[in-house]
N, C-alpha and C. Protein backbone atom coordinates (compact mmCIF):
# COMPACT_ATOMS: atom_id res chain seq x y z
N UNK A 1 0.84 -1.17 0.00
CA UNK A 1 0.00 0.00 0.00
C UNK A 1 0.89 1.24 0.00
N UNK A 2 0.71 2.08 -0.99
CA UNK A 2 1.29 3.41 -0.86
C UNK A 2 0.46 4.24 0.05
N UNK A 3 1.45 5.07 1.24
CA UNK A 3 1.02 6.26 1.56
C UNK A 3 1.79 7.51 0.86
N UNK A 4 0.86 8.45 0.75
CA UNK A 4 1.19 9.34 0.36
C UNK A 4 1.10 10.81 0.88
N UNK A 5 2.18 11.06 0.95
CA UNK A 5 1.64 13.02 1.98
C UNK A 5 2.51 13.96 1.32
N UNK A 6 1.40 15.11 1.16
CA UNK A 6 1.76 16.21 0.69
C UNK A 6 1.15 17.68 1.17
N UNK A 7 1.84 18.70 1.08
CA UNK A 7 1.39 19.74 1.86
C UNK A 7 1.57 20.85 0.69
N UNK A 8 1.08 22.11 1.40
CA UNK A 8 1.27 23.42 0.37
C UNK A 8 2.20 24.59 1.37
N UNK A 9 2.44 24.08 2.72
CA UNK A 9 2.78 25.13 3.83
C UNK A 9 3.69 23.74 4.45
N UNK A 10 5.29 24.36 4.71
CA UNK A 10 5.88 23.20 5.54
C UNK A 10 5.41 23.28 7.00
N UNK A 11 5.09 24.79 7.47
CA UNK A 11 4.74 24.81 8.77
C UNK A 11 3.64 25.69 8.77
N UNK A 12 2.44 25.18 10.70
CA UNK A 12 1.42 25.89 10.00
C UNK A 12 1.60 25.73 11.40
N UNK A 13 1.19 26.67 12.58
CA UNK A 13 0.90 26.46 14.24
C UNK A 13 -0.02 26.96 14.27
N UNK A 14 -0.91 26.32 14.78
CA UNK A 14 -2.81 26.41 15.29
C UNK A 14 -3.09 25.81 16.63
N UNK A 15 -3.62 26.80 16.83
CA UNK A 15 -4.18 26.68 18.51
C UNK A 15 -5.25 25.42 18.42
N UNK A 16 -4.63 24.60 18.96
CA UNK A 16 -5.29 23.29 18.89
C UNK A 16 -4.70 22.36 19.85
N UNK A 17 -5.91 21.37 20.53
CA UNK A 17 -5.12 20.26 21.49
C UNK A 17 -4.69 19.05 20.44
N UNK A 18 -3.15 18.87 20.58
CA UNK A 18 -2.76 18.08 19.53
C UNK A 18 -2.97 16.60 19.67
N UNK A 19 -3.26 15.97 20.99
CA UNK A 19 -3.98 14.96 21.42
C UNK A 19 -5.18 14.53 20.57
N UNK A 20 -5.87 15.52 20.17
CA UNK A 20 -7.38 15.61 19.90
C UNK A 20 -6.99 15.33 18.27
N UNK A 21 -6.22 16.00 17.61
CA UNK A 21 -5.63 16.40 16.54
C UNK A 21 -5.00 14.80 16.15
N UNK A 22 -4.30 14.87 16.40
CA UNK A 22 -3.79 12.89 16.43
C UNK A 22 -4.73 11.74 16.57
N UNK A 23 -5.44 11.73 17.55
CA UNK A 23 -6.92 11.18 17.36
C UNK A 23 -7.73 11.07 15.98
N UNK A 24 -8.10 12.28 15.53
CA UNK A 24 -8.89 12.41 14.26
C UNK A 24 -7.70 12.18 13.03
N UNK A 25 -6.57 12.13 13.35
CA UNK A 25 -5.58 11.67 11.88
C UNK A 25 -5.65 10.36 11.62
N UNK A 26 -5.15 9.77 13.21
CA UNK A 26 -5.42 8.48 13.14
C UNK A 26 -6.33 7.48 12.68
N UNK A 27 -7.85 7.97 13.48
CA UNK A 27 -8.75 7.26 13.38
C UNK A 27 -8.96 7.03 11.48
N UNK A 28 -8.96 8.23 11.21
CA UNK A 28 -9.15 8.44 9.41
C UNK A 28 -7.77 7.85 8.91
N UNK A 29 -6.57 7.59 9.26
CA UNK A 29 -5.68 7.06 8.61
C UNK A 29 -5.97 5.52 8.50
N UNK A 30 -6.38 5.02 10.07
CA UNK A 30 -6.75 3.83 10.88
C UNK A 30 -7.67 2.76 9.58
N UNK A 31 -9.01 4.01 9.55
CA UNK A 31 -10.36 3.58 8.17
C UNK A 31 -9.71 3.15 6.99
N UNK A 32 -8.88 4.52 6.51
CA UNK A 32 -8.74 4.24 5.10
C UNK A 32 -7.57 2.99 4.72
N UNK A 33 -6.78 2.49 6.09
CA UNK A 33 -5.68 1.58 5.76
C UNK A 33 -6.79 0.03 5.82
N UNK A 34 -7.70 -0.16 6.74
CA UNK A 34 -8.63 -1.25 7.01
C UNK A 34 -9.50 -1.44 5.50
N UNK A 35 -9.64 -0.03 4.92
CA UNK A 35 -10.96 -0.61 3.69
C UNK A 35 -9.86 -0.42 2.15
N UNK A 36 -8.77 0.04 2.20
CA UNK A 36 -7.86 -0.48 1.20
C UNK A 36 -7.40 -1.75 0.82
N UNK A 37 -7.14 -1.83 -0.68
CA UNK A 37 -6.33 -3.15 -0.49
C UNK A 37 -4.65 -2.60 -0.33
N UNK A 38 -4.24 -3.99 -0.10
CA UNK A 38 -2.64 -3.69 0.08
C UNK A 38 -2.16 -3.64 -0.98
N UNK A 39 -2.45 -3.33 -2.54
CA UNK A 39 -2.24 -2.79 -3.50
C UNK A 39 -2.66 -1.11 -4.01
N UNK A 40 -3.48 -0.48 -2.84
CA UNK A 40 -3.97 0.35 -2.75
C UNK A 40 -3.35 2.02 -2.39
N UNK A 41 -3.71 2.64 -2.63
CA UNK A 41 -3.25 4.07 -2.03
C UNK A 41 -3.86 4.62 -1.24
N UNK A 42 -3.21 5.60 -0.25
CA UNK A 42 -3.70 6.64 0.97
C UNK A 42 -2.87 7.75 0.67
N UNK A 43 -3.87 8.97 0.22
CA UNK A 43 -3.04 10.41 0.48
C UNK A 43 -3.47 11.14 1.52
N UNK A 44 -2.44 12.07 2.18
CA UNK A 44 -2.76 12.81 2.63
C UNK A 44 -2.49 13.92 2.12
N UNK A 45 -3.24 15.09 2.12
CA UNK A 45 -2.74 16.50 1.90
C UNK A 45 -3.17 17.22 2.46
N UNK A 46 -2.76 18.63 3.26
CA UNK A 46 -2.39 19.33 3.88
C UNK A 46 -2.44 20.62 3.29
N UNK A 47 -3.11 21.64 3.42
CA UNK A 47 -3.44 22.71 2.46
C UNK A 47 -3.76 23.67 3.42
N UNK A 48 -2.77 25.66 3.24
CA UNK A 48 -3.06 26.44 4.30
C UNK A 48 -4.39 26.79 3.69
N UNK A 49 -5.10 27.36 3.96
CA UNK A 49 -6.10 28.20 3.31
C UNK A 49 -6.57 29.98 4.64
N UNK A 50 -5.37 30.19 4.56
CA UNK A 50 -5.68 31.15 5.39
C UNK A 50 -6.22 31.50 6.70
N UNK A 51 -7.55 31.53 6.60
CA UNK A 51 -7.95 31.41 8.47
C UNK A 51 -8.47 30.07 8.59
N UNK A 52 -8.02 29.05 7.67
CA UNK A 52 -8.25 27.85 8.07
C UNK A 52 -7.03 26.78 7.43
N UNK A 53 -6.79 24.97 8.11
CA UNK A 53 -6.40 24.57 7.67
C UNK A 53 -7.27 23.25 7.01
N UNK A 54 -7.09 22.77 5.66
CA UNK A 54 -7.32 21.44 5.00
C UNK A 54 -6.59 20.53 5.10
N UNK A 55 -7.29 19.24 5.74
CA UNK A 55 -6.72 18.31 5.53
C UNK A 55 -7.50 17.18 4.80
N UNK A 56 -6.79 16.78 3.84
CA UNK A 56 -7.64 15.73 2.82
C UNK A 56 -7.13 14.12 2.92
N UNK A 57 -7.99 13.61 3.35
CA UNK A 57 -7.44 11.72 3.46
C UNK A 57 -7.88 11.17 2.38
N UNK A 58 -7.63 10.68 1.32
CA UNK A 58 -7.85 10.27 -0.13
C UNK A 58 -7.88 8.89 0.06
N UNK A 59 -8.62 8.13 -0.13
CA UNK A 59 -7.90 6.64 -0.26
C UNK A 59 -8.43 5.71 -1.79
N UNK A 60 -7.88 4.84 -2.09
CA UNK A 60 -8.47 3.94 -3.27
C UNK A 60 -9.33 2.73 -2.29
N UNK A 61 -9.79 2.74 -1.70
CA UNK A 61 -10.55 1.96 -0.82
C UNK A 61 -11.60 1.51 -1.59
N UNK A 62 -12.61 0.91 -0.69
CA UNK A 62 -13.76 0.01 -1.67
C UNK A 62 -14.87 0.96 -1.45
N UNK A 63 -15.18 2.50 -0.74
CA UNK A 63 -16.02 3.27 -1.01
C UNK A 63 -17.36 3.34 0.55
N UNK A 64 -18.21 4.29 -0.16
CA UNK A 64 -18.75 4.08 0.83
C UNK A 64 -20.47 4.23 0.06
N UNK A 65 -21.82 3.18 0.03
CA UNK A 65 -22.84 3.84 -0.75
C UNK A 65 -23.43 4.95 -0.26
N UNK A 66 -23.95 5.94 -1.49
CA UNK A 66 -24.79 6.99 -1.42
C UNK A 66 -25.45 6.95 -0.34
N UNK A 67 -26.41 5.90 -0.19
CA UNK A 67 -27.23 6.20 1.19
C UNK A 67 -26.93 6.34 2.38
N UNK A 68 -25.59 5.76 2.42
CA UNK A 68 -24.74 4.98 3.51
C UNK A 68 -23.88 6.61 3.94
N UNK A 69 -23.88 7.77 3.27
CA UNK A 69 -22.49 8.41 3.28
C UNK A 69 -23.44 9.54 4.37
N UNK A 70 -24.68 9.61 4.50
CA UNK A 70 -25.57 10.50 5.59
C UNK A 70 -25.24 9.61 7.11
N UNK A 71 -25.09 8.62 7.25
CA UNK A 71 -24.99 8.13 8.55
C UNK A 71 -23.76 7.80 9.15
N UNK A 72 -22.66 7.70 7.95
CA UNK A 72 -21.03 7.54 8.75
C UNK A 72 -20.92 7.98 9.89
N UNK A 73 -20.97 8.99 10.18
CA UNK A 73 -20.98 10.45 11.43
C UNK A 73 -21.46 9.98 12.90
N UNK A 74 -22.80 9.47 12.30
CA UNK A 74 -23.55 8.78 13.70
C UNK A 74 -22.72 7.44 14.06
N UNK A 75 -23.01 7.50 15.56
CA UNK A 75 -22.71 6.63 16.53
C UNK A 75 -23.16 5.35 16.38
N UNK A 76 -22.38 4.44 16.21
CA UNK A 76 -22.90 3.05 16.39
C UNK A 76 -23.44 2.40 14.62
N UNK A 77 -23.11 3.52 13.79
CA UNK A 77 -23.51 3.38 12.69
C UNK A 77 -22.27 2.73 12.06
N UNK A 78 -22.31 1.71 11.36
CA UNK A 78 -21.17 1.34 9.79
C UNK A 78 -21.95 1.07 8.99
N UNK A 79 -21.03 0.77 7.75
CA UNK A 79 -21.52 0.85 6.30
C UNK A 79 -21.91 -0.56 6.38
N UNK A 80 -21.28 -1.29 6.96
CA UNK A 80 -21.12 -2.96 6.72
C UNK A 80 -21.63 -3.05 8.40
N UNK A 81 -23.11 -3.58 8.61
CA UNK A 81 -22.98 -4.14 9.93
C UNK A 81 -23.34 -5.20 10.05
N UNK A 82 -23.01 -6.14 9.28
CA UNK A 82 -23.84 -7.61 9.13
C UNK A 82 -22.63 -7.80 9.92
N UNK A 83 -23.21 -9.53 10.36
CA UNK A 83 -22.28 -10.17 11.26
C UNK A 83 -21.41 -11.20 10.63
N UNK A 84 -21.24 -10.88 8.95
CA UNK A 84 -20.22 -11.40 8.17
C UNK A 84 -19.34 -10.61 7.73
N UNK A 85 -18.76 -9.19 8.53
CA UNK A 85 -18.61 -8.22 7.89
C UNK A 85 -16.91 -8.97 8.07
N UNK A 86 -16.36 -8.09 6.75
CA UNK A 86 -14.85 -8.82 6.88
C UNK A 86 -13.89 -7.62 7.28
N UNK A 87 -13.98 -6.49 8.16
CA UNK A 87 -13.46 -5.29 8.55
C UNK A 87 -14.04 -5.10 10.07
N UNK A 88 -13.74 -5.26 11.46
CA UNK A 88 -14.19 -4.98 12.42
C UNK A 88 -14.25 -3.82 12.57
N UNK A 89 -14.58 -3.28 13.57
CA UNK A 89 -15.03 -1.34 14.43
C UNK A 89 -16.13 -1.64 15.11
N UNK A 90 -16.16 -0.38 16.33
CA UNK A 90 -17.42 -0.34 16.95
C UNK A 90 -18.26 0.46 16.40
N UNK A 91 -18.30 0.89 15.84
CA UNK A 91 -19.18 2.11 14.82
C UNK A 91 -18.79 3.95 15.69
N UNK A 92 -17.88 3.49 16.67
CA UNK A 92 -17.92 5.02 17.21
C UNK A 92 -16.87 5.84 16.67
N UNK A 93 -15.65 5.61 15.89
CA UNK A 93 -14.71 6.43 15.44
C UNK A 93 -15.24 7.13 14.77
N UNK A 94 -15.86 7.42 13.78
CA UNK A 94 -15.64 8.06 12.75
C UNK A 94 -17.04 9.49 13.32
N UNK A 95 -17.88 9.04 14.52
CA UNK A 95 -18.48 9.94 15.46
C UNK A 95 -17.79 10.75 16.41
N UNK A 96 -16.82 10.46 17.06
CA UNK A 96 -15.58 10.58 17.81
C UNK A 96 -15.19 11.55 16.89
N UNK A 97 -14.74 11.14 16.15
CA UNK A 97 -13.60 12.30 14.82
C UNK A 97 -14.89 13.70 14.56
N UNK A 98 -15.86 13.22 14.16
CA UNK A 98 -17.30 14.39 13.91
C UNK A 98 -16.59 15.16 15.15
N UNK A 99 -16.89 14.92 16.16
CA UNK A 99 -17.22 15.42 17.32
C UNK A 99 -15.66 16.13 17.90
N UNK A 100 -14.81 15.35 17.60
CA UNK A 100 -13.72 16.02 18.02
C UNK A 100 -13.15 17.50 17.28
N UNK A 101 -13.64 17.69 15.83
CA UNK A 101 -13.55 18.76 14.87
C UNK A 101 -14.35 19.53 15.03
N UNK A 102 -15.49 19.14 15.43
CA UNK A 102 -16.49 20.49 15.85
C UNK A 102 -15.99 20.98 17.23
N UNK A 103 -15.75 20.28 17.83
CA UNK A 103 -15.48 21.21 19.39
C UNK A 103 -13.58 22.09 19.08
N UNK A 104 -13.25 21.89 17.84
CA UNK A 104 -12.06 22.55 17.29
C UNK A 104 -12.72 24.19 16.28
N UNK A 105 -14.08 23.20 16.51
CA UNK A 105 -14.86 25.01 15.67
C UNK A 105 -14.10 24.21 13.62
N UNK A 106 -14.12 23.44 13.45
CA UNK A 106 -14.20 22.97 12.64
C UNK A 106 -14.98 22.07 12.01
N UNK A 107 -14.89 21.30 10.88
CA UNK A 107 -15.99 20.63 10.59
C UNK A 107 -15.44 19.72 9.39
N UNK A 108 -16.18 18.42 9.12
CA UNK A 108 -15.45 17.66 8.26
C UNK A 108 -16.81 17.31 7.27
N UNK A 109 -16.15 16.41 6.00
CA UNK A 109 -17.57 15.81 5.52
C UNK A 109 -16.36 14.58 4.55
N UNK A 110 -17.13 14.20 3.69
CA UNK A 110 -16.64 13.09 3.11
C UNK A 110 -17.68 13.16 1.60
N UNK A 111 -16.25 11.82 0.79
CA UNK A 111 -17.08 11.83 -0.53
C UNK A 111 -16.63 10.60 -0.89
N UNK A 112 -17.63 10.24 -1.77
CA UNK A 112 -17.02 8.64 -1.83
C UNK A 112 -17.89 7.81 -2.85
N UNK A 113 -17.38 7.10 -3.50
CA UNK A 113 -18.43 6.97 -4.78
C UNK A 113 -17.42 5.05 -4.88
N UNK A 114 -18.19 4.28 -4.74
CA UNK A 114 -18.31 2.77 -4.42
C UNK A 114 -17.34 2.01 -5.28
N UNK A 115 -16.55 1.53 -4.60
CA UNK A 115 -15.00 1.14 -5.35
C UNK A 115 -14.28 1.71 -5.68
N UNK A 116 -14.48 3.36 -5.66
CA UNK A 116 -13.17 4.11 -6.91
C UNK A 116 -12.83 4.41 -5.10
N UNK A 117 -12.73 4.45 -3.92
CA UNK A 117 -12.52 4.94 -2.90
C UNK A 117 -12.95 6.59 -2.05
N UNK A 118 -12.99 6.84 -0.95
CA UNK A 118 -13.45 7.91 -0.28
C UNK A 118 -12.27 8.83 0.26
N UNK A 119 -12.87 10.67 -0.06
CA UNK A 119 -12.23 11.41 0.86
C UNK A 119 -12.45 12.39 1.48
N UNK A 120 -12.18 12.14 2.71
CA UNK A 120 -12.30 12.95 3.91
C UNK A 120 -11.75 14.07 4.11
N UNK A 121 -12.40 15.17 3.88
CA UNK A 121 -11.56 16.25 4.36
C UNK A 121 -12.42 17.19 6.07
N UNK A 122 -11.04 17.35 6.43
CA UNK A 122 -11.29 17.79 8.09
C UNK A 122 -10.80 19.60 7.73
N UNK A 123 -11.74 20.57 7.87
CA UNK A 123 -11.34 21.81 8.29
C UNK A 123 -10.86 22.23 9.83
N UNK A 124 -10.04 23.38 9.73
CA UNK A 124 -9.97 23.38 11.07
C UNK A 124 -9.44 25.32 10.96
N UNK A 125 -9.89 25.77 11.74
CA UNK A 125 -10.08 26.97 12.18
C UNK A 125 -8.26 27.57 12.48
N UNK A 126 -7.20 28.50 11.64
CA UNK A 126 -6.22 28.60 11.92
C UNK A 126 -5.81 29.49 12.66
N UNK A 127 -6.81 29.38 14.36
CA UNK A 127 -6.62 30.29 14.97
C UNK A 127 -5.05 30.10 15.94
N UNK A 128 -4.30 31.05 16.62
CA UNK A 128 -3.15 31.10 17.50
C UNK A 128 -3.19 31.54 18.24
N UNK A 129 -2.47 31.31 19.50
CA UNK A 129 -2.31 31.28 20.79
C UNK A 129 -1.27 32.99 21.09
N UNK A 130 -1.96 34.00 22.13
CA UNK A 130 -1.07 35.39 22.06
C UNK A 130 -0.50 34.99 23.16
N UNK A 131 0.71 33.80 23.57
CA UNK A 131 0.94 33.62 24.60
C UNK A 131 2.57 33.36 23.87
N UNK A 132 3.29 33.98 23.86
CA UNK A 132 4.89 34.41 23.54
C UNK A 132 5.18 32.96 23.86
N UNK A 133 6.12 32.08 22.69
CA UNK A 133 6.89 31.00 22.73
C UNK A 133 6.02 29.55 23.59
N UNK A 134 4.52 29.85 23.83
CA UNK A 134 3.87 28.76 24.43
C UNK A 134 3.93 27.70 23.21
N UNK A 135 3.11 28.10 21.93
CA UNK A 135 3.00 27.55 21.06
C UNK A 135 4.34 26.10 20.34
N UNK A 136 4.81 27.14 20.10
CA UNK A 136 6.45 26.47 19.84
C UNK A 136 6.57 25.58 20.74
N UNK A 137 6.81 25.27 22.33
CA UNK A 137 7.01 24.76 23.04
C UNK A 137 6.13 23.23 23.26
N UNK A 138 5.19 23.95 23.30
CA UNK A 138 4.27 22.16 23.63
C UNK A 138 4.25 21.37 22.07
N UNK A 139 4.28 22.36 20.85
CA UNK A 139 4.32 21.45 18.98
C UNK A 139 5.70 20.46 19.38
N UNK A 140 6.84 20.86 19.63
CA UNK A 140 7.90 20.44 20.07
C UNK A 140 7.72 19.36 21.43
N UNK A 141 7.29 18.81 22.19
CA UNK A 141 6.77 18.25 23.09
C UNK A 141 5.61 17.08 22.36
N UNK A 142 5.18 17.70 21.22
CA UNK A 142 4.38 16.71 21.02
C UNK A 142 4.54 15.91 19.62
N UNK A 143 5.65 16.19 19.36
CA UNK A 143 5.97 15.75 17.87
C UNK A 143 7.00 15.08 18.81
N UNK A 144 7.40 15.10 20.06
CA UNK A 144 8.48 13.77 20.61
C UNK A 144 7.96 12.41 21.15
N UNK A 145 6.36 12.38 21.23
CA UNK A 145 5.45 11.58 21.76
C UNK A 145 5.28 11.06 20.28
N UNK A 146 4.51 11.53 19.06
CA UNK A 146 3.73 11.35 18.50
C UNK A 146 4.29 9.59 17.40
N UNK A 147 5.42 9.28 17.86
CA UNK A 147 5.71 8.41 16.73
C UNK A 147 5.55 7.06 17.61
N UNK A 148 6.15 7.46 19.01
CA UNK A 148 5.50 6.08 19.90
C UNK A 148 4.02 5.54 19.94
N UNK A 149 3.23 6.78 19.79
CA UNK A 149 1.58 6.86 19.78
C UNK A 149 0.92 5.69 18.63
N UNK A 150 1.44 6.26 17.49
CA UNK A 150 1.45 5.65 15.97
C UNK A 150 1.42 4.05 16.27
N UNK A 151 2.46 3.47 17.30
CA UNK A 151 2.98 2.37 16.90
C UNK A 151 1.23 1.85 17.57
N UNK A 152 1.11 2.46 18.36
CA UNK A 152 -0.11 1.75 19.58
C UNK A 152 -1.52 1.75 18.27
N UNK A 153 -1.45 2.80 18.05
CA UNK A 153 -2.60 3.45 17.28
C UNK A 153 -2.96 2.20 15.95
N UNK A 154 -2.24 2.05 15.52
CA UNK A 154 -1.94 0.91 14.46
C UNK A 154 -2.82 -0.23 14.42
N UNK A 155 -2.41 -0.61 15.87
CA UNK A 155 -2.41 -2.19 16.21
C UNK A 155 -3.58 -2.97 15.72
N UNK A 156 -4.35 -2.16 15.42
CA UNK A 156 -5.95 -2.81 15.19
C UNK A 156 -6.41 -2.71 14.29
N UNK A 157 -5.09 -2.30 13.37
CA UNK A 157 -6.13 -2.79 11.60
C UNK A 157 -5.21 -3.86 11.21
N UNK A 158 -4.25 -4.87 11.95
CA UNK A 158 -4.17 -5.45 11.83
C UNK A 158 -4.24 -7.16 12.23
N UNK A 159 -4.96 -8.32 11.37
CA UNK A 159 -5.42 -9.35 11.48
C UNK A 159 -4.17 -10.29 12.05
């Protein structure tokens, strides 16, 4: 499986809990690696847009149907909930992620059209912190955590 990441800004600092922020990368990195094949692709891209930032999760995945793409969001909801489904989840991530972007004053949606794969894009509000060198300090603090996190984060899209 190719991942792929690309940006338009090498650096972008936004007042944001990066906990929360890692959460919603994951969980959407987590989806799109579980409904790919391992011949498949995952992009990410990363786009300033001024008083906001884009982030786009692309994948060649197996999609999601039309009817199906109003209820992702909700709780307890999947696309696949038969009890032959060949992809486990509890149906709460991708509610979790809703929920974690709105309380960022952001907002996400998705697109996805059945076999060609789905993408997610997460807005997020590029507001900053007027607190001299706070910023800098904890991004740095949390980009020294964030690769141990990954390894944990992983563990469960795989069989």
């Amino acid at each position: 499986m190719k991942l792929i990441f690309d940006t338009d800004v090498e650096e972008k600092i936004i007042a944001c809990d990066a906990d929360k922020i890692e959460r919603i990368l994951l969980n959407l990195l987590s989806n799109a690696v579980k409904f790919t094949d391992s011949d498949g692709y995952i992009e990410v891209n990363v786009q300033d847009k001024g008083e906001n930032v884009a982030i786009f999760i692309n994948d060649s995945g197996i999609g999601i149907p039309d009817e199906k793409l109003e209820v992702v969001f909700e709780r307890f909801r999947q696309v696949d909930s038969s009890l032959t489904r060949k992809r486990e989840g509890s149906g709460i991530g991708l509610s979790l992620v809703k929920a974690l972007v709105e309380a960022h004053g952001g907002s996400i949606k998705v697109e996805s059209k059945m076999g060609k794969g789905s993408t997610f894009t997460v807005e997020l509000p590029a507001k900053i912190l007027e607190i001299e060198g706070t910023a800098l300090k904890e991004a740095a603090v949390a980009m020294d955590m964030n690769v141990e996190r990954m390894h944990i984060e992983f563990s469960d899209i795989y069989s």
